[in-house]
N, C-alpha and C. Protein backbone atom coordinates (compact mmCIF):
# COMPACT_ATOMS: atom_id res chain seq x y z
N UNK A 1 -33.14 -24.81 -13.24
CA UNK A 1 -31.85 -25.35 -12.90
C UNK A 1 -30.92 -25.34 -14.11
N UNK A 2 -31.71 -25.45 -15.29
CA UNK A 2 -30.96 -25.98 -16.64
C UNK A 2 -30.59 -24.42 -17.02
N UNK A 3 -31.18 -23.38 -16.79
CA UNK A 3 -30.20 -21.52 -16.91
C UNK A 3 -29.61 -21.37 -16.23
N UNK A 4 -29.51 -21.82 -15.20
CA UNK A 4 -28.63 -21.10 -14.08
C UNK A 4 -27.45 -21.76 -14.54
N UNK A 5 -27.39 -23.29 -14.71
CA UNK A 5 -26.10 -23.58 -15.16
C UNK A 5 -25.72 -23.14 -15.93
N UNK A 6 -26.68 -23.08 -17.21
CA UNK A 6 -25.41 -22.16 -18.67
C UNK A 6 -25.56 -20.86 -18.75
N UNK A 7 -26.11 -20.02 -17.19
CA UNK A 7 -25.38 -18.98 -16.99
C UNK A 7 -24.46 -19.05 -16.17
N UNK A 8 -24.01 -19.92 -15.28
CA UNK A 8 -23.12 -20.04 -14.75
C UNK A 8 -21.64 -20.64 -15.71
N UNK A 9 -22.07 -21.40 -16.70
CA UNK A 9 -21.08 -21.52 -18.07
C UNK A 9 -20.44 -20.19 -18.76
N UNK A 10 -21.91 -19.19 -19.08
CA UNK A 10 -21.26 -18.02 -19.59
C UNK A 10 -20.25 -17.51 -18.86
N UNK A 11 -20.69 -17.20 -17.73
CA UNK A 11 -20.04 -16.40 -16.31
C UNK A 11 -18.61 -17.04 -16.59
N UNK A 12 -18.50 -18.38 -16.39
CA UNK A 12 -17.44 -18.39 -15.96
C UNK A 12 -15.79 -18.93 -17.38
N UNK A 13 -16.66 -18.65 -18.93
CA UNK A 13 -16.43 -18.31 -19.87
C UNK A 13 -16.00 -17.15 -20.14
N UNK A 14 -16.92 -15.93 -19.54
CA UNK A 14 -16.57 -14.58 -20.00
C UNK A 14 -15.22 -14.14 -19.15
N UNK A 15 -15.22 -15.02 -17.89
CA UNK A 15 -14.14 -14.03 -16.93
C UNK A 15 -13.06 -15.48 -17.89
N UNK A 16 -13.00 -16.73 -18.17
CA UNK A 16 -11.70 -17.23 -18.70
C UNK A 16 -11.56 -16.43 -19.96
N UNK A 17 -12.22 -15.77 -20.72
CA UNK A 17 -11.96 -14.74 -21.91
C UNK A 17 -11.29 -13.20 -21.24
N UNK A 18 -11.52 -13.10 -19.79
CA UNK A 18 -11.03 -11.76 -19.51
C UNK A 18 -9.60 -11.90 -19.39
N UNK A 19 -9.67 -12.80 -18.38
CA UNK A 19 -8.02 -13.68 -17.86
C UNK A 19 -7.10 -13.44 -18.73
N UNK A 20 -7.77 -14.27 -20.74
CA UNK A 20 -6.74 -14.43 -21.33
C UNK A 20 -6.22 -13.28 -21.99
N UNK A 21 -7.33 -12.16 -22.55
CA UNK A 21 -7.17 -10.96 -23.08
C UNK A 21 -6.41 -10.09 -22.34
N UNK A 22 -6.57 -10.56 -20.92
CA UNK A 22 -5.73 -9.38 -19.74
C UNK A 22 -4.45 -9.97 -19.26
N UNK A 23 -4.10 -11.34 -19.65
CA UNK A 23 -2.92 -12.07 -19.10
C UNK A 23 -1.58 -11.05 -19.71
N UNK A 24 -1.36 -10.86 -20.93
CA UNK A 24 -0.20 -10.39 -21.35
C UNK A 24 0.05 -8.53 -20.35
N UNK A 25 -0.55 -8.12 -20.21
CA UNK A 25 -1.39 -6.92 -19.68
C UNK A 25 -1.04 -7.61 -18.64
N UNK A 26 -1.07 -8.32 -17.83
CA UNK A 26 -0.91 -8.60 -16.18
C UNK A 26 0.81 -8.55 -15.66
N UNK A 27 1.30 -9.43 -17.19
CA UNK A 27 2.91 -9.31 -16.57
C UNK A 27 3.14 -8.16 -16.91
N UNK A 28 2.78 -7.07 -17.46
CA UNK A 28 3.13 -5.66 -17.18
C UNK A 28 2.58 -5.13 -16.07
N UNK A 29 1.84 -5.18 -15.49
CA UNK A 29 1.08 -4.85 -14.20
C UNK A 29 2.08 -5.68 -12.77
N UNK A 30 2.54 -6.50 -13.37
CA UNK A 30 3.43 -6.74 -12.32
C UNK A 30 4.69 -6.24 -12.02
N UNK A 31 5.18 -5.98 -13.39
CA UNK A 31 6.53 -5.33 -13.22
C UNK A 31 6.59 -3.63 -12.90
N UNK A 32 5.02 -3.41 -12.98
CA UNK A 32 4.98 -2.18 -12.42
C UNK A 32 4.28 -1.54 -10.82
N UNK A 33 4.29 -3.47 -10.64
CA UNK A 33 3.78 -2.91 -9.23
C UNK A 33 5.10 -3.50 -8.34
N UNK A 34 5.79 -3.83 -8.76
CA UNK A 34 7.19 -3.98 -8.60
C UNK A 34 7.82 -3.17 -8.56
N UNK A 35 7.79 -1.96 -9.04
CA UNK A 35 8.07 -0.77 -8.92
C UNK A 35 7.68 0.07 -8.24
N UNK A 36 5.91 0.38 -7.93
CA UNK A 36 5.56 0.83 -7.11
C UNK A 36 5.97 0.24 -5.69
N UNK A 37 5.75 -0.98 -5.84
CA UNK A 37 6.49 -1.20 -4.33
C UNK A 37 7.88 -0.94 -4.09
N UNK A 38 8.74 -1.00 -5.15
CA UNK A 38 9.82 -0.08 -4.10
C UNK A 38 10.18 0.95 -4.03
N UNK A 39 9.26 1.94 -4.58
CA UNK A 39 8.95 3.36 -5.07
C UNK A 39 8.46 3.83 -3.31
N UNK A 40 7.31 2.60 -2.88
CA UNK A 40 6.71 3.17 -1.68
C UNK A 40 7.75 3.25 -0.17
N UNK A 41 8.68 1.51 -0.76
CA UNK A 41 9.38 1.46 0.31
C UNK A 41 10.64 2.54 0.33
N UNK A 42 10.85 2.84 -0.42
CA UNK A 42 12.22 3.95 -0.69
C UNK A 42 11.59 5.33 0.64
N UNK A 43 10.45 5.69 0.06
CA UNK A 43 9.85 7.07 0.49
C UNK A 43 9.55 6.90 2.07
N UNK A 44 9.21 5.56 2.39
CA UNK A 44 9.19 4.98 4.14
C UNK A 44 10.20 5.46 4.06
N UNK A 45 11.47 4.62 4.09
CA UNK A 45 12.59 4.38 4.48
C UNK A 45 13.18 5.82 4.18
N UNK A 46 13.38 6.74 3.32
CA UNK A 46 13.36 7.75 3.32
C UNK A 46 12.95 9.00 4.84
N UNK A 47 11.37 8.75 5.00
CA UNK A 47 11.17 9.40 6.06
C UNK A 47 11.55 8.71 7.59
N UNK A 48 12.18 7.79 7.31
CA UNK A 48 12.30 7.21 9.00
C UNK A 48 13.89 8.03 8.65
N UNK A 49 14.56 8.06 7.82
CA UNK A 49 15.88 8.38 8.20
C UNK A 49 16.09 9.82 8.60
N UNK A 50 14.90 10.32 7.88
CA UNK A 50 15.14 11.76 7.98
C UNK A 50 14.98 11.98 9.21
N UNK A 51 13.93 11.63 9.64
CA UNK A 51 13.04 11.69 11.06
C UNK A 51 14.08 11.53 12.30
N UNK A 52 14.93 10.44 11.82
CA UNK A 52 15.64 10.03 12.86
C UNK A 52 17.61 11.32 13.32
N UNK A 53 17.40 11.49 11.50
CA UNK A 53 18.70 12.42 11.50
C UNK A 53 18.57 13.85 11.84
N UNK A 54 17.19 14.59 11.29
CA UNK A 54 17.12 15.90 11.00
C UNK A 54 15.57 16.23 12.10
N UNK A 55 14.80 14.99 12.81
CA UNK A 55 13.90 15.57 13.32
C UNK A 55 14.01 16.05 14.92
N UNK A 56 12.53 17.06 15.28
CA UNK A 56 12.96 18.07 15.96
C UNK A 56 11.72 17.14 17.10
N UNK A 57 12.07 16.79 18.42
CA UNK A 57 11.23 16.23 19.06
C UNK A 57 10.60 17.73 20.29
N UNK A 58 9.43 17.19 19.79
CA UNK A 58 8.51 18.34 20.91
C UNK A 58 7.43 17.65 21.73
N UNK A 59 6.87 18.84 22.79
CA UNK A 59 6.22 18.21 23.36
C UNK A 59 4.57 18.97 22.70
N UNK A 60 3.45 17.75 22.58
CA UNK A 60 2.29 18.58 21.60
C UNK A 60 0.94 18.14 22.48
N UNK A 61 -0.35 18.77 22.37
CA UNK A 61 -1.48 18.61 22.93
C UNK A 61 -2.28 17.92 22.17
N UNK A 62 -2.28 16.59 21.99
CA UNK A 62 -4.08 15.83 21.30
C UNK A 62 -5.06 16.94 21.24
N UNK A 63 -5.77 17.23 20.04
CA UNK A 63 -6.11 18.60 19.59
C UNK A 63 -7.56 17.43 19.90
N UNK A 64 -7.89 16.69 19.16
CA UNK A 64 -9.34 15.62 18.70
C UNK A 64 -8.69 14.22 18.95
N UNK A 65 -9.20 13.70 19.83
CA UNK A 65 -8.93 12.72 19.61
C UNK A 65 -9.40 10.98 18.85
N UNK A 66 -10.22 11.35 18.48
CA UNK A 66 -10.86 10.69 16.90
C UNK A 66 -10.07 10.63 15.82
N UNK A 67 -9.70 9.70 15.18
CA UNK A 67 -8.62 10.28 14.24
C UNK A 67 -9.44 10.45 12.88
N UNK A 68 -9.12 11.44 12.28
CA UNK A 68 -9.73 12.27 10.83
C UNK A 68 -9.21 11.12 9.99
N UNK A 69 -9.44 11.61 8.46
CA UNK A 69 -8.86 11.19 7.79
C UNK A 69 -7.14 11.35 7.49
N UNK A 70 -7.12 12.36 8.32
CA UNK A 70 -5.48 12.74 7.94
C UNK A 70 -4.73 12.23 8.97
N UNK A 71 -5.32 11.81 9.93
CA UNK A 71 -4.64 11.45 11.38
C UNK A 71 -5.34 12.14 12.60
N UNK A 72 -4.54 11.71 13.72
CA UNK A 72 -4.73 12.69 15.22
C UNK A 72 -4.03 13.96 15.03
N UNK A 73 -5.02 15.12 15.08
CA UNK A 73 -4.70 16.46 15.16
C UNK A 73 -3.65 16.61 16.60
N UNK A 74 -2.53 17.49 16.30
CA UNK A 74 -1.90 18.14 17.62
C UNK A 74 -1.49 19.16 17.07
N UNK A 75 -1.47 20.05 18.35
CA UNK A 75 -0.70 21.24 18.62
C UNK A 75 0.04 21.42 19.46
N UNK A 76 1.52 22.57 19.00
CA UNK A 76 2.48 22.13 19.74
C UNK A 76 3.06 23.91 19.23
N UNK A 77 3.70 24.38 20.26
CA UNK A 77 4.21 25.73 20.38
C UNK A 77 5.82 25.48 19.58
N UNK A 78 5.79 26.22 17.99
CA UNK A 78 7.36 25.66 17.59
C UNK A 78 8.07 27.53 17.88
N UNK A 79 9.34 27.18 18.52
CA UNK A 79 10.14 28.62 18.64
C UNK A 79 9.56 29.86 17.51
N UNK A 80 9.51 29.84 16.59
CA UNK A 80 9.74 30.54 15.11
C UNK A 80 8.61 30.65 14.57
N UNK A 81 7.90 29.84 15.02
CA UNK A 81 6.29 30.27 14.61
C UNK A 81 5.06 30.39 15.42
N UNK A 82 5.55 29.65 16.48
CA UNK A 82 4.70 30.44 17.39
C UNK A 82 3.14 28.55 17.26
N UNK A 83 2.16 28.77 17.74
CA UNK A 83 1.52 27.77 17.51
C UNK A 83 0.77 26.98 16.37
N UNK A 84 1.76 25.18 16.44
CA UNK A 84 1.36 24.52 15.04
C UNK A 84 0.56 23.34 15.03
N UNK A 85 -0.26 23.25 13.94
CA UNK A 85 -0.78 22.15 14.14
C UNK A 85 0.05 21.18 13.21
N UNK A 86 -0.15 19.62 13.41
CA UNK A 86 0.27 18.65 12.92
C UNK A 86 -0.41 17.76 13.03
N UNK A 87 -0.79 16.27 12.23
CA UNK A 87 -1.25 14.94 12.30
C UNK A 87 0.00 14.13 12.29
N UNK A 88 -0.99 13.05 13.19
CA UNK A 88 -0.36 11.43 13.52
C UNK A 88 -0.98 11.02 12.55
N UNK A 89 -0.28 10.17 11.81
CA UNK A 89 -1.28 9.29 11.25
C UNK A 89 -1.07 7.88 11.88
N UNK A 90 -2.36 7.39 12.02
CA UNK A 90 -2.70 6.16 12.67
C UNK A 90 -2.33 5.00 12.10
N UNK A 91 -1.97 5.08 10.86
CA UNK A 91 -1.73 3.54 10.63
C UNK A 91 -0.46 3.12 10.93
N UNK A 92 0.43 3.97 11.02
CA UNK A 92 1.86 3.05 12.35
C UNK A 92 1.67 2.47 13.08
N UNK A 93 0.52 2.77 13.84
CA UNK A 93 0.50 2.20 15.48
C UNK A 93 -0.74 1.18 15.36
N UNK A 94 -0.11 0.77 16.78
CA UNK A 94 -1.24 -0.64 16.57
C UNK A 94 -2.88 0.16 17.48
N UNK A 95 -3.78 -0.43 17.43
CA UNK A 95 -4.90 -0.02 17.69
C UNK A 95 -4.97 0.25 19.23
N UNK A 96 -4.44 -0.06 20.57
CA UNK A 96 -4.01 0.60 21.49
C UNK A 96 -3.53 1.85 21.94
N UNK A 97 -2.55 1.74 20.85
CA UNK A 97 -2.00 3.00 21.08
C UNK A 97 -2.90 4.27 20.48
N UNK A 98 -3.32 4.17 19.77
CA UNK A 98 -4.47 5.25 19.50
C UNK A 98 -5.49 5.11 20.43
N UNK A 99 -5.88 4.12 20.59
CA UNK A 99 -7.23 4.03 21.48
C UNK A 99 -6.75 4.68 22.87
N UNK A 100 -5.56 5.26 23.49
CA UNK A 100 -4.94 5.37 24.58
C UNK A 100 -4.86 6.88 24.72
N UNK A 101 -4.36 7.63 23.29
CA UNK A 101 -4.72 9.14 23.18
C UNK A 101 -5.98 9.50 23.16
N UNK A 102 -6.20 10.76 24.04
CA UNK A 102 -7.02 11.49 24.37
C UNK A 102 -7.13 13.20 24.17
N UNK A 103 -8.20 13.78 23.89
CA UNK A 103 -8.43 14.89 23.61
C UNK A 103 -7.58 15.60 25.07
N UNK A 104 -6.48 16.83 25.04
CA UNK A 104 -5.66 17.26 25.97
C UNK A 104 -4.90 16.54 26.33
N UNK A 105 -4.46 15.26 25.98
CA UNK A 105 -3.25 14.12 26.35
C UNK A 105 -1.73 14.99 25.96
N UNK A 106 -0.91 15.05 26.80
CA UNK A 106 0.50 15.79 26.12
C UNK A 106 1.30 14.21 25.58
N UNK A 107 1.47 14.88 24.26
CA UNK A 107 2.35 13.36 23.68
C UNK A 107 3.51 14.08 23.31
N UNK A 108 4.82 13.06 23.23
CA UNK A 108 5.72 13.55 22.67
C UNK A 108 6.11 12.99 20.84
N UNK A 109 6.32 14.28 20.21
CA UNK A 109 5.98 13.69 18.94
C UNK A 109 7.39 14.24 18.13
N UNK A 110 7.63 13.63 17.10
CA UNK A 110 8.95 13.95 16.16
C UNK A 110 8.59 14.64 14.60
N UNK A 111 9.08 15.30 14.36
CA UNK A 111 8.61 16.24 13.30
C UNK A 111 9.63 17.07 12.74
N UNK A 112 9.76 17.33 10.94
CA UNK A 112 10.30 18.02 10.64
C UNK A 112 10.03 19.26 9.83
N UNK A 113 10.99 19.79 10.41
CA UNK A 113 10.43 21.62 10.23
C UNK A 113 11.24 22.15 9.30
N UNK A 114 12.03 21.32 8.71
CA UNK A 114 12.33 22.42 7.39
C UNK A 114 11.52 21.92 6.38
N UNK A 115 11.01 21.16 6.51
CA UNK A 115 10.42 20.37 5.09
C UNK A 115 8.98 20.86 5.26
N UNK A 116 8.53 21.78 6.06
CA UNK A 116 7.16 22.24 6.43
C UNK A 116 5.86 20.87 6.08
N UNK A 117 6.07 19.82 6.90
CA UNK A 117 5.03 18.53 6.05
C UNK A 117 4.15 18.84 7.36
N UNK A 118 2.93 18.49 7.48
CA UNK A 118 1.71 18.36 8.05
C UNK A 118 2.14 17.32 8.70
N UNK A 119 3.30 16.40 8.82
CA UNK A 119 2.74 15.35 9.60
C UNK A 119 3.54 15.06 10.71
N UNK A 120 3.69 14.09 11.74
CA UNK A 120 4.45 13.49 12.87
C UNK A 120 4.29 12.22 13.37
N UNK A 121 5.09 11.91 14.18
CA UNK A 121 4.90 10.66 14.68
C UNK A 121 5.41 11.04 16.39
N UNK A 122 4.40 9.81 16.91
CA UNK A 122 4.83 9.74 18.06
C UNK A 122 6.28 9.27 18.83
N UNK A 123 6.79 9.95 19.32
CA UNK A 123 8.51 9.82 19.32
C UNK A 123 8.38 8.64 20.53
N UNK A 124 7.19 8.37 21.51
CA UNK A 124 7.62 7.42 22.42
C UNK A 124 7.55 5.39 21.33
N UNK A 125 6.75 5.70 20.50
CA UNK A 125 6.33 4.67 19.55
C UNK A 125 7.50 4.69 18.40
N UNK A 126 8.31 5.29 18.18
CA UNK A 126 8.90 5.29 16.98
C UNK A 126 9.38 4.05 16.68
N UNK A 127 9.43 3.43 16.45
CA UNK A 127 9.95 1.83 16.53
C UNK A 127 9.09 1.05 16.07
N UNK A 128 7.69 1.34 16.07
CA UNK A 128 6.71 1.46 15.25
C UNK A 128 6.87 1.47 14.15
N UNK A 129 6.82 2.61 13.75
CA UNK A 129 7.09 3.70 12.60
C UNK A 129 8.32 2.84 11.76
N UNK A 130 9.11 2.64 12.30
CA UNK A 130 10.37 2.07 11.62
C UNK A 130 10.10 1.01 10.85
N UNK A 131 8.99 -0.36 11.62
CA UNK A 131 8.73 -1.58 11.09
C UNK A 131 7.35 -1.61 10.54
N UNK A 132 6.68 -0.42 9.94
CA UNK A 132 5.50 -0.17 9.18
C UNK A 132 5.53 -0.80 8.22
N UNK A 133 5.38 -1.88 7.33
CA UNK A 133 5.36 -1.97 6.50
C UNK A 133 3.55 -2.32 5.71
N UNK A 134 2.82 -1.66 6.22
CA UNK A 134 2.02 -1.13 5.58
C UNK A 134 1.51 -0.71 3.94
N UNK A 135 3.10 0.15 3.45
CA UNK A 135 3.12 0.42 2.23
C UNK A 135 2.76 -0.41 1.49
N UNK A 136 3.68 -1.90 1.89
CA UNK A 136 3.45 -3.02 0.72
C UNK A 136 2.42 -3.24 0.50
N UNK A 137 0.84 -3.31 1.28
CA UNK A 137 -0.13 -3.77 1.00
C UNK A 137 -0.58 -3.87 -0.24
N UNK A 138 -0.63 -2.64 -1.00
CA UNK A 138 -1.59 -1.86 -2.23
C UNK A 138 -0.87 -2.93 -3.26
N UNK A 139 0.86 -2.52 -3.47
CA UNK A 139 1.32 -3.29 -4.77
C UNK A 139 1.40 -4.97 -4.43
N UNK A 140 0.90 -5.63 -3.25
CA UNK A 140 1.17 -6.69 -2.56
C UNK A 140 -0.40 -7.89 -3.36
N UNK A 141 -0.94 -6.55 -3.65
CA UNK A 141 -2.06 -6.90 -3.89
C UNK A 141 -2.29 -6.78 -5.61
N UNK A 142 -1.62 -6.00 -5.83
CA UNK A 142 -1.44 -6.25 -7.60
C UNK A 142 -0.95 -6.62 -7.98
N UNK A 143 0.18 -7.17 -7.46
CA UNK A 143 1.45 -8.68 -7.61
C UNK A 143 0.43 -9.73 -7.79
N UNK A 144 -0.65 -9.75 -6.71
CA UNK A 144 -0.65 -11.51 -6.45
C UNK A 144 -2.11 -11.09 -7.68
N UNK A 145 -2.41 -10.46 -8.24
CA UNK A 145 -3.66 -10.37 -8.80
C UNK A 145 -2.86 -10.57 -10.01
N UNK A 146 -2.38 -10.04 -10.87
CA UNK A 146 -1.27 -9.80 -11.60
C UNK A 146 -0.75 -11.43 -11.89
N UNK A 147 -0.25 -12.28 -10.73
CA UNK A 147 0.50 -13.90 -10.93
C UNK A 147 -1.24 -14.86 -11.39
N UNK A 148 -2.34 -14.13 -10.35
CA UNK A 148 -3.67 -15.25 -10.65
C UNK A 148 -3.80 -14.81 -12.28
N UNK A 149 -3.86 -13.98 -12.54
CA UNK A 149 -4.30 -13.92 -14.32
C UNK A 149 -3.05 -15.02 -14.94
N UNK A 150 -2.19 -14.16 -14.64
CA UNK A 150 -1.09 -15.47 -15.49
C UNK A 150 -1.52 -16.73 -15.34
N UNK A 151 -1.43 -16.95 -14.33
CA UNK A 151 -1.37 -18.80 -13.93
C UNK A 151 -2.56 -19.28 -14.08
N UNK A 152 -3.80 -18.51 -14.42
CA UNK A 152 -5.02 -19.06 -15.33
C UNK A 152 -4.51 -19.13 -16.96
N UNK A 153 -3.80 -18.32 -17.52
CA UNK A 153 -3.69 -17.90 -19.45
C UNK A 153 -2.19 -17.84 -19.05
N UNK A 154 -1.55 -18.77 -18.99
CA UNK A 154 0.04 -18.43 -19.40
C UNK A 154 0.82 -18.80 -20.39
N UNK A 155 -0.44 -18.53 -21.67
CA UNK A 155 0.02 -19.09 -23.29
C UNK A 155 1.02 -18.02 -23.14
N UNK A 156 1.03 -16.74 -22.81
CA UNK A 156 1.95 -15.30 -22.81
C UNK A 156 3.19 -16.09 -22.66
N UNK A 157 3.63 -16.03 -22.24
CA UNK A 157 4.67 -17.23 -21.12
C UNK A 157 5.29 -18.04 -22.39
N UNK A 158 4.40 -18.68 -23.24
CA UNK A 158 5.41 -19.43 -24.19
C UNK A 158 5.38 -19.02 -25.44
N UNK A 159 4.83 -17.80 -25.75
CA UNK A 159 4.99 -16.96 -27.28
C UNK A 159 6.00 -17.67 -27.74
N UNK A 160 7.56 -17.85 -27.21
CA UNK A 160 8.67 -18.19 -27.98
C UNK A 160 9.36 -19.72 -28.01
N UNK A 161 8.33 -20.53 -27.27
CA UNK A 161 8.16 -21.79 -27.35
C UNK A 161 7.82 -22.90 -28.31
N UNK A 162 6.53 -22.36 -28.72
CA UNK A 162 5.60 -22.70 -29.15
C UNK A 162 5.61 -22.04 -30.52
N UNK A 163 5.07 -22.80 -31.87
CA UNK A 163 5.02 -22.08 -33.03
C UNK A 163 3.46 -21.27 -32.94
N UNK A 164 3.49 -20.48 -33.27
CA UNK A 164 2.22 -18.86 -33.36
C UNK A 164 1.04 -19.69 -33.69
N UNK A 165 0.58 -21.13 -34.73
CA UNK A 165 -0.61 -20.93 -34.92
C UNK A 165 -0.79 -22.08 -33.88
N UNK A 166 0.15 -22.41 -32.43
CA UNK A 166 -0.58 -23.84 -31.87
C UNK A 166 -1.02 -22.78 -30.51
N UNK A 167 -0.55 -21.55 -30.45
CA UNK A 167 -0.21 -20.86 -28.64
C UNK A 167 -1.79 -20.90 -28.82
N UNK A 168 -2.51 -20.71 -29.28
CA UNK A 168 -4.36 -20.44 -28.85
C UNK A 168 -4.95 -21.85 -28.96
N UNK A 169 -4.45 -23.04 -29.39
CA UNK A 169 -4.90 -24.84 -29.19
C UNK A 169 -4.98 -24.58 -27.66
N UNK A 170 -5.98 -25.19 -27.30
CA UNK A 170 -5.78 -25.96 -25.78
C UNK A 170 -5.16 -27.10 -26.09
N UNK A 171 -4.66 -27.95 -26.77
CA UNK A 171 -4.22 -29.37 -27.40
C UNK A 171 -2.71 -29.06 -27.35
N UNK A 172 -2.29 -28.00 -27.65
CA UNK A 172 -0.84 -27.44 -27.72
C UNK A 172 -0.61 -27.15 -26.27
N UNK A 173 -1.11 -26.75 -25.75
CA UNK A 173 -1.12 -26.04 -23.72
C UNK A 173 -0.88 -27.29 -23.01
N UNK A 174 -1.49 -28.25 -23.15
CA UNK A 174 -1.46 -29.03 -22.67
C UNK A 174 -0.35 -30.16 -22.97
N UNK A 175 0.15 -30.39 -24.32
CA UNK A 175 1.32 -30.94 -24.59
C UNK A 175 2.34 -30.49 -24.17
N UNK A 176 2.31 -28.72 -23.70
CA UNK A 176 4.20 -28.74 -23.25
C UNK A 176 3.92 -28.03 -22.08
């Protein structure tokens, strides 16, 4: 009983030594996932406009209906080239609506053809597509990982507070 606790001391010593070494390192990790997130939301918002201004709605065949890693395969006859394939990707839609396509299902899907991209969306769902916000997840998640380091070690925080030899006192942290 008497190791487990002062390995459970080390343990939870070594990660308050990670916290503090990685705290200054975290508010940069935030301001750059601050960026990535609106790096991701730009490129959404980007393809819904395009989609909506410049895309070409067809009618396409559920090729598999399993979705790959890239999405639901379709094919769809374009004027100029004659027969194309394209993916849905699934994470727009809610789990119905995939579960509802079927291998030979005719869907109607939106796609653009000058930009030659692999991908589409379903044009009866688009509205979907519009309120995805999906993207945020990834940097949503290195934000809040990013604020827990701080708000364990946020001596960083008062570098210019505090005179240089009290910021590493716990006696000083606790006074202001």
């Amino acid at each position: 009983m008497l190791t487990l606790r002062t390995i459970g001391k080390q343990v939870l010593q070594a990660l308050d030594i990670f916290f503090f070494l990685a705290s200054p390192l975290m508010i940069l990790m935030f301001v750059i996932s601050v960026i990535i997130l609106l790096d991701y939301g730009g490129q959404h918002y980007n393809l819904v406009k395009t989609l909506q201004e410049q895309g070409v709605k067809a009618q396409a065949e559920v090729v598999d209906a399993p979705p790959t890693s890239l999405g639901i395969p379709v094919v769809f006859n374009q004027p100029d080239y004659g027969e194309q394939y394209l993916f849905i990707k699934v994470d727009y839609y809610s789990p119905g609506v995939i579960e509802s396509l079927h291998a030979g299902d005719q869907v109607a899907i939106l796609y653009l053809p000058e930009y030659n991209e692999s991908r589409a969306v379903l044009a009866d769902h688009f509205t979907d597509v519009k309120h995805w916000y999906g993207f945020a997840v990834e940097p949503l998640i290195m934000m809040l990982v990013a604020c827990l380091a701080v708000i364990v070690h946020p001596e960083v925080l008062y570098i210019g507070y505090i005179r240089g030899d009290q910021i590493f006192k716990s006696e000083a942290r606790l006074k202001s």
